[in-house]
Each structure stands twice: as C-alpha cells, then as structure tokens.
C-alpha atoms as a PDB file:
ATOM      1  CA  UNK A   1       0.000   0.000   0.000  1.00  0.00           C
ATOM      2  CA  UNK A   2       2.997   2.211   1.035  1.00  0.00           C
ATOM      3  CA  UNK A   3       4.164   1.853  -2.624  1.00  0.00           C
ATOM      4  CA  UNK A   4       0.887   2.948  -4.165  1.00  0.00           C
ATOM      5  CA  UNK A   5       0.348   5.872  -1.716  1.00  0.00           C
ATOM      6  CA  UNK A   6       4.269   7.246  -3.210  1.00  0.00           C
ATOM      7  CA  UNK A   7       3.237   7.303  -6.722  1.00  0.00           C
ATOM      8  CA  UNK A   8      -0.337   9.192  -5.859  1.00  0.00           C
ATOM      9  CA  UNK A   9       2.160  11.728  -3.622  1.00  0.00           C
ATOM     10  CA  UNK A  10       5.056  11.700  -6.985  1.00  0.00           C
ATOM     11  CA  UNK A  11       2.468  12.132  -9.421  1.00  0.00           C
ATOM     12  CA  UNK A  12       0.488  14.992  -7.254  1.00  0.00           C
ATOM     13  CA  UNK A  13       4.065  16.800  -6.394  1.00  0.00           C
ATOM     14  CA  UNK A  14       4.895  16.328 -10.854  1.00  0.00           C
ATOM     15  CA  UNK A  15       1.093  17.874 -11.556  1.00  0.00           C
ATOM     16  CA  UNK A  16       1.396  21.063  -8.326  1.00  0.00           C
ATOM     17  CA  UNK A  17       4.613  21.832  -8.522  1.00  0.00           C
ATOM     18  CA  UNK A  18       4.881  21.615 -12.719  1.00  0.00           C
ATOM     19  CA  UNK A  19       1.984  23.818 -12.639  1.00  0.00           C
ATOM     20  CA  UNK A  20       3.897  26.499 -10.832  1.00  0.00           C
ATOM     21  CA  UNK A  21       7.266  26.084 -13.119  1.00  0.00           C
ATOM     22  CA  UNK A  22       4.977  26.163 -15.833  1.00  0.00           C
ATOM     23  CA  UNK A  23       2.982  29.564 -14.686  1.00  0.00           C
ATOM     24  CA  UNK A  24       6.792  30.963 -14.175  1.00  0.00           C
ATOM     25  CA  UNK A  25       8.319  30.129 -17.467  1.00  0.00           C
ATOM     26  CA  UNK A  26       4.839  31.014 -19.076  1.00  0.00           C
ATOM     27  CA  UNK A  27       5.169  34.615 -17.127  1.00  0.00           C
ATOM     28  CA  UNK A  28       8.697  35.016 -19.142  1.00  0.00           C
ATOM     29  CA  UNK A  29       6.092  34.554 -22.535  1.00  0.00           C
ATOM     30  CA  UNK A  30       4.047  37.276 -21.299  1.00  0.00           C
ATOM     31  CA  UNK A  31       6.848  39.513 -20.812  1.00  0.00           C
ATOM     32  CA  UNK A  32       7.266  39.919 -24.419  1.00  0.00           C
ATOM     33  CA  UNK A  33       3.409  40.545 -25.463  1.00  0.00           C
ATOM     34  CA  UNK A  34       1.854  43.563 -25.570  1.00  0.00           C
ATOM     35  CA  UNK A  35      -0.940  44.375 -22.654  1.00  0.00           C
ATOM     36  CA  UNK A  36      -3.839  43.254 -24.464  1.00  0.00           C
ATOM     37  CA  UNK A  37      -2.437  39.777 -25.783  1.00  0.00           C
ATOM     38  CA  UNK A  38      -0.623  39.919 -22.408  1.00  0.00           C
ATOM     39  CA  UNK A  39      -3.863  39.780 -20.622  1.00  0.00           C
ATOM     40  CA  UNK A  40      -6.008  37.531 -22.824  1.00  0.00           C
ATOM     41  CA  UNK A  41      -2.950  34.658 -22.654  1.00  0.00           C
ATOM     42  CA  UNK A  42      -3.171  35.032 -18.839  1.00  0.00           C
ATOM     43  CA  UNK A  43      -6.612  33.974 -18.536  1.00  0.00           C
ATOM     44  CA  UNK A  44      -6.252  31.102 -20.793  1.00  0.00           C
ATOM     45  CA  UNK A  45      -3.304  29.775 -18.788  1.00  0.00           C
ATOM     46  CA  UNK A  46      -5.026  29.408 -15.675  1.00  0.00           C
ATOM     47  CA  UNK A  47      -6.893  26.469 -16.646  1.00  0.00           C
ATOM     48  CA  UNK A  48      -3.449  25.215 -15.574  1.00  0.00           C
ATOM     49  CA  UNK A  49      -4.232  25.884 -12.319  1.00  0.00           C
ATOM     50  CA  UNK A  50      -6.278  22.902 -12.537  1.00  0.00           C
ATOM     51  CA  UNK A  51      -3.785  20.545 -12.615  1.00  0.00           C
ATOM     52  CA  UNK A  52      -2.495  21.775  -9.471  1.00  0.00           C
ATOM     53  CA  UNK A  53      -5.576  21.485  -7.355  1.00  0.00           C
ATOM     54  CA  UNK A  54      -5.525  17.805  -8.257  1.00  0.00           C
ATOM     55  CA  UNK A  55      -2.037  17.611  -7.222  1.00  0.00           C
ATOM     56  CA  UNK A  56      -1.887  19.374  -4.083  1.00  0.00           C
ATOM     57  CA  UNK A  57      -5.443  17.003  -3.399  1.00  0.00           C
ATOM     58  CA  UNK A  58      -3.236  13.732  -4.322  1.00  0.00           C
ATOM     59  CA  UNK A  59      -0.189  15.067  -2.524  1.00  0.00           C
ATOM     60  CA  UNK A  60      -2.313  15.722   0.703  1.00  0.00           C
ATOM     61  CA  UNK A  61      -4.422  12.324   0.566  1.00  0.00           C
ATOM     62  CA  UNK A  62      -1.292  10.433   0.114  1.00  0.00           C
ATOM     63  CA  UNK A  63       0.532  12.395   2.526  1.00  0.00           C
ATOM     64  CA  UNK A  64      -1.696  11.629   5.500  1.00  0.00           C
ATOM     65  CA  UNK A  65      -1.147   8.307   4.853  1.00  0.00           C
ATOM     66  CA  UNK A  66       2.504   8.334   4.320  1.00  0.00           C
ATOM     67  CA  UNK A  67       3.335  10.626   7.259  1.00  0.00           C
ATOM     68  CA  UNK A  68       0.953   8.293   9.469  1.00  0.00           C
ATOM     69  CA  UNK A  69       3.817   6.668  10.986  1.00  0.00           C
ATOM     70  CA  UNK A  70       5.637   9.727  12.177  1.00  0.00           C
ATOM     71  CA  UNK A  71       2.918  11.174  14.151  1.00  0.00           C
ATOM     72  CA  UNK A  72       4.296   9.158  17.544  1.00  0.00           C
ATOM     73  CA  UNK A  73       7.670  10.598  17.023  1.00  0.00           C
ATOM     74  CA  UNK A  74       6.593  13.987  15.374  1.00  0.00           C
ATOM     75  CA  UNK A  75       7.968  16.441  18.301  1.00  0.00           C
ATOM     76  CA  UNK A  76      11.797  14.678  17.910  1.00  0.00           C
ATOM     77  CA  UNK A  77      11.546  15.875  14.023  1.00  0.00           C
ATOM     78  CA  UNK A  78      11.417  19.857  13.558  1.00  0.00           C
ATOM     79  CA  UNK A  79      12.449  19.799   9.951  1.00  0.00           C
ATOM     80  CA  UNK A  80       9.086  17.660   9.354  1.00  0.00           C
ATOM     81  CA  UNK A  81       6.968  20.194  11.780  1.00  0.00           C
ATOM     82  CA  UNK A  82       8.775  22.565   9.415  1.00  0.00           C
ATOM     83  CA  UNK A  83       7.934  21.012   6.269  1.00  0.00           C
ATOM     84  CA  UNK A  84       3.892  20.322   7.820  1.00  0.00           C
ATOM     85  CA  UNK A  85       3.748  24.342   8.354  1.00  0.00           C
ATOM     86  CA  UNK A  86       4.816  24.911   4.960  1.00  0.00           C
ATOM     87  CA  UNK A  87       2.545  22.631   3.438  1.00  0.00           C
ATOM     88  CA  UNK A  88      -0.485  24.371   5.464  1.00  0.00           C
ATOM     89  CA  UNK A  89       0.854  27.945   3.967  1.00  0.00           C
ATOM     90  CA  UNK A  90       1.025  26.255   0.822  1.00  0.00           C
ATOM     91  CA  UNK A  91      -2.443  25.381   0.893  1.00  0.00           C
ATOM     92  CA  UNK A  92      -3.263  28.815   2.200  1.00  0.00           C
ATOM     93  CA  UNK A  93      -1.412  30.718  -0.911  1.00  0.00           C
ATOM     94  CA  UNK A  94      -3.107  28.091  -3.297  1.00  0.00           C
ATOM     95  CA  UNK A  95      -6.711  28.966  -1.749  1.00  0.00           C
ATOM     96  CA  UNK A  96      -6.172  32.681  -2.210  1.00  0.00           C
ATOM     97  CA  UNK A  97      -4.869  32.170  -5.787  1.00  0.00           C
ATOM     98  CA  UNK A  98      -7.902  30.179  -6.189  1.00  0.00           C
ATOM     99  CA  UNK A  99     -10.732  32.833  -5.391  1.00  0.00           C
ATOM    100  CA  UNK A 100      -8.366  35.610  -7.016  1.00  0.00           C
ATOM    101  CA  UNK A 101      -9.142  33.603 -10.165  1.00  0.00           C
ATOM    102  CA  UNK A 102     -12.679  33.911  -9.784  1.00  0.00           C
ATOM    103  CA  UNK A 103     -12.625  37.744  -9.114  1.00  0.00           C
ATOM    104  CA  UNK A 104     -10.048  37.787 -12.375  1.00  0.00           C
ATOM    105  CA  UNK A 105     -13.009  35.864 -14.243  1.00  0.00           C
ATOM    106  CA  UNK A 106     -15.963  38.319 -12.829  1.00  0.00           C
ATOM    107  CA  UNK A 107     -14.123  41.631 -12.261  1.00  0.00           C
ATOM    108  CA  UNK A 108     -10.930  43.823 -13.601  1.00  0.00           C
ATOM    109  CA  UNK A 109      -8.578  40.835 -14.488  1.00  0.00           C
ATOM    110  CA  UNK A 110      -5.500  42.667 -14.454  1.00  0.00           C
ATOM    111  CA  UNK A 111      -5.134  43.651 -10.919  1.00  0.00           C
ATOM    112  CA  UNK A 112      -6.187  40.185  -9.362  1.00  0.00           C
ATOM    113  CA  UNK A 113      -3.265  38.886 -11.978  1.00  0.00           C
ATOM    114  CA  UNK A 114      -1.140  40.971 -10.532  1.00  0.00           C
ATOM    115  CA  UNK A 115      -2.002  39.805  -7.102  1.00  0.00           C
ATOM    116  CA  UNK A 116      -1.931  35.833  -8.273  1.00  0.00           C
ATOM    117  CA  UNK A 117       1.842  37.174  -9.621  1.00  0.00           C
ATOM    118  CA  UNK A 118       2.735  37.227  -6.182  1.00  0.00           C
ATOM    119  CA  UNK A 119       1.601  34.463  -4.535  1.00  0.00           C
ATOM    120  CA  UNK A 120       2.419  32.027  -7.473  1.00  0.00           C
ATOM    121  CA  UNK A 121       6.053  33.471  -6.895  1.00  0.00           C
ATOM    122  CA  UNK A 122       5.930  32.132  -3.044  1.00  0.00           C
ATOM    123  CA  UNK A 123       3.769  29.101  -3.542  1.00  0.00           C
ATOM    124  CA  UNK A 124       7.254  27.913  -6.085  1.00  0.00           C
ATOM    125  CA  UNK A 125       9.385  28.859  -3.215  1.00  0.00           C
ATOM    126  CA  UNK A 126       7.436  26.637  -1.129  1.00  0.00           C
ATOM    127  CA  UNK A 127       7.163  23.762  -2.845  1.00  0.00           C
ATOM    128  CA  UNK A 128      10.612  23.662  -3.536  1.00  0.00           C
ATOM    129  CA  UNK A 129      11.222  24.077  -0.247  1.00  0.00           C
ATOM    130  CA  UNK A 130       9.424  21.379   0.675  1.00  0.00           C
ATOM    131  CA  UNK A 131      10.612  19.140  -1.919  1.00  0.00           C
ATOM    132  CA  UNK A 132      14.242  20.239  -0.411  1.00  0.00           C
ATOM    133  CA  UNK A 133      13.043  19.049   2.849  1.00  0.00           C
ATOM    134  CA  UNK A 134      11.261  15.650   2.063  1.00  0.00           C
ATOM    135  CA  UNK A 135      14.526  14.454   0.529  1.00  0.00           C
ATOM    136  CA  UNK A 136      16.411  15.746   3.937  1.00  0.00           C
ATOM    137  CA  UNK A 137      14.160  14.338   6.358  1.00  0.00           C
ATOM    138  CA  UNK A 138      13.112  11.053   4.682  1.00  0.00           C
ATOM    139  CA  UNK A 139      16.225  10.122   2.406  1.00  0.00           C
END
C-alpha cells in the first residue's frame, strides 16, 4: 500500500509543482506581449491551475497516509513540523490564488493577476522548499 500511496504523492508533487514552473516560465512569454495579448494569454493559462488542485489534493491524501507513521515521534523531528507548516501555507497561498481567479473571471482581471503574480512566486518557493526538505528528512 505504502508503494501505491508514493506514486499518488510523486504524481500529485509532478502535476502542483509543474503547474507552478509552468505559470513561471509562461510569465517570461508574457513579458514579451503587448498588454492586451498579455492579458487575454493570462486567462487562458489558468486552466493550468487545474492541474495543481488535483495535485496538491493527491499530494495531501497520500501524505496523511505516508506521514501516518511519524505522528508518535513527530515532536523529535522539527524539519518535518517545518515542512507540515509549509505545506499548510502552501495550501493557504493556493486557496487565495484560487478565489483571485474567480474575481479575475468576474471583475478587472489585471489587478487580481497581478495579485496571483505574487503568490504564485511564493507558492514555487514553497514547494521547492518542501521538496528540499522531504529528501532531507526522509532520504
């Protein structure tokens, strides 16, 4: 069961984190547009964002049960508290993103863009933060 619960979590971390590579190098596109195209190619691309609901849903479904053994020994490991906070912030930035893509869709797309900029930025930081520390903690 173990096995099948790492290739939900690999396959959810390939789908959320790819998404948010894919947003940056898609942002270095953009760059080169005018505002108009700019703008319209935005709002296409966050279908994207699709993608990484489903992962961060496979990454957290699989991670409850692959972290299930840790909880008796969870106070002696800081880098995993560590990594738990940042996957709660990550879920945070990724809810925000989330309704800011719903007031891009109803309201003046361009400034809720600009706010999604932002927190795509951190929620990349994040993840490969927490990547970082998955390999440290569990080899």
């Amino acid at each position: 069961m173990r096995e099948i619960a790492l290739i939900f979590h690999f396959l959810g971390l390939t789908m959320g984190l790819g998404t948010s590579f894919a947003h940056a190098f898609l942002g270095i596109i953009v760059s080169k547009m005018s505002d108009e195209e700019a703008l319209k190619f935005r709002m296409h691309s966050l279908v994207l964002s699709k993608m990484g609901n489903i992962g961060i849903i496979l990454l957290v479904l699989s991670g409850l049960y692959l972290i299930s053994p840790y909880w008796d020994v969870i106070t002696s490991l800081p880098l995993l508290i560590v990594k738990l906070v940042l996957v709660v912030v990550l879920i945070i930035f990724i809810i925000i993103i989330n309704l800011l893509t719903k007031k891009a869709y109803k309201g003046d797309a361009k400034l809720e863009l600009m706010k999604m900029e932002k927190f795509g930025k951190m929620t990349l930081l994040i993840g490969v933060a927490i990547v970082i520390l998955a390999v440290y903690i569990f080899h």
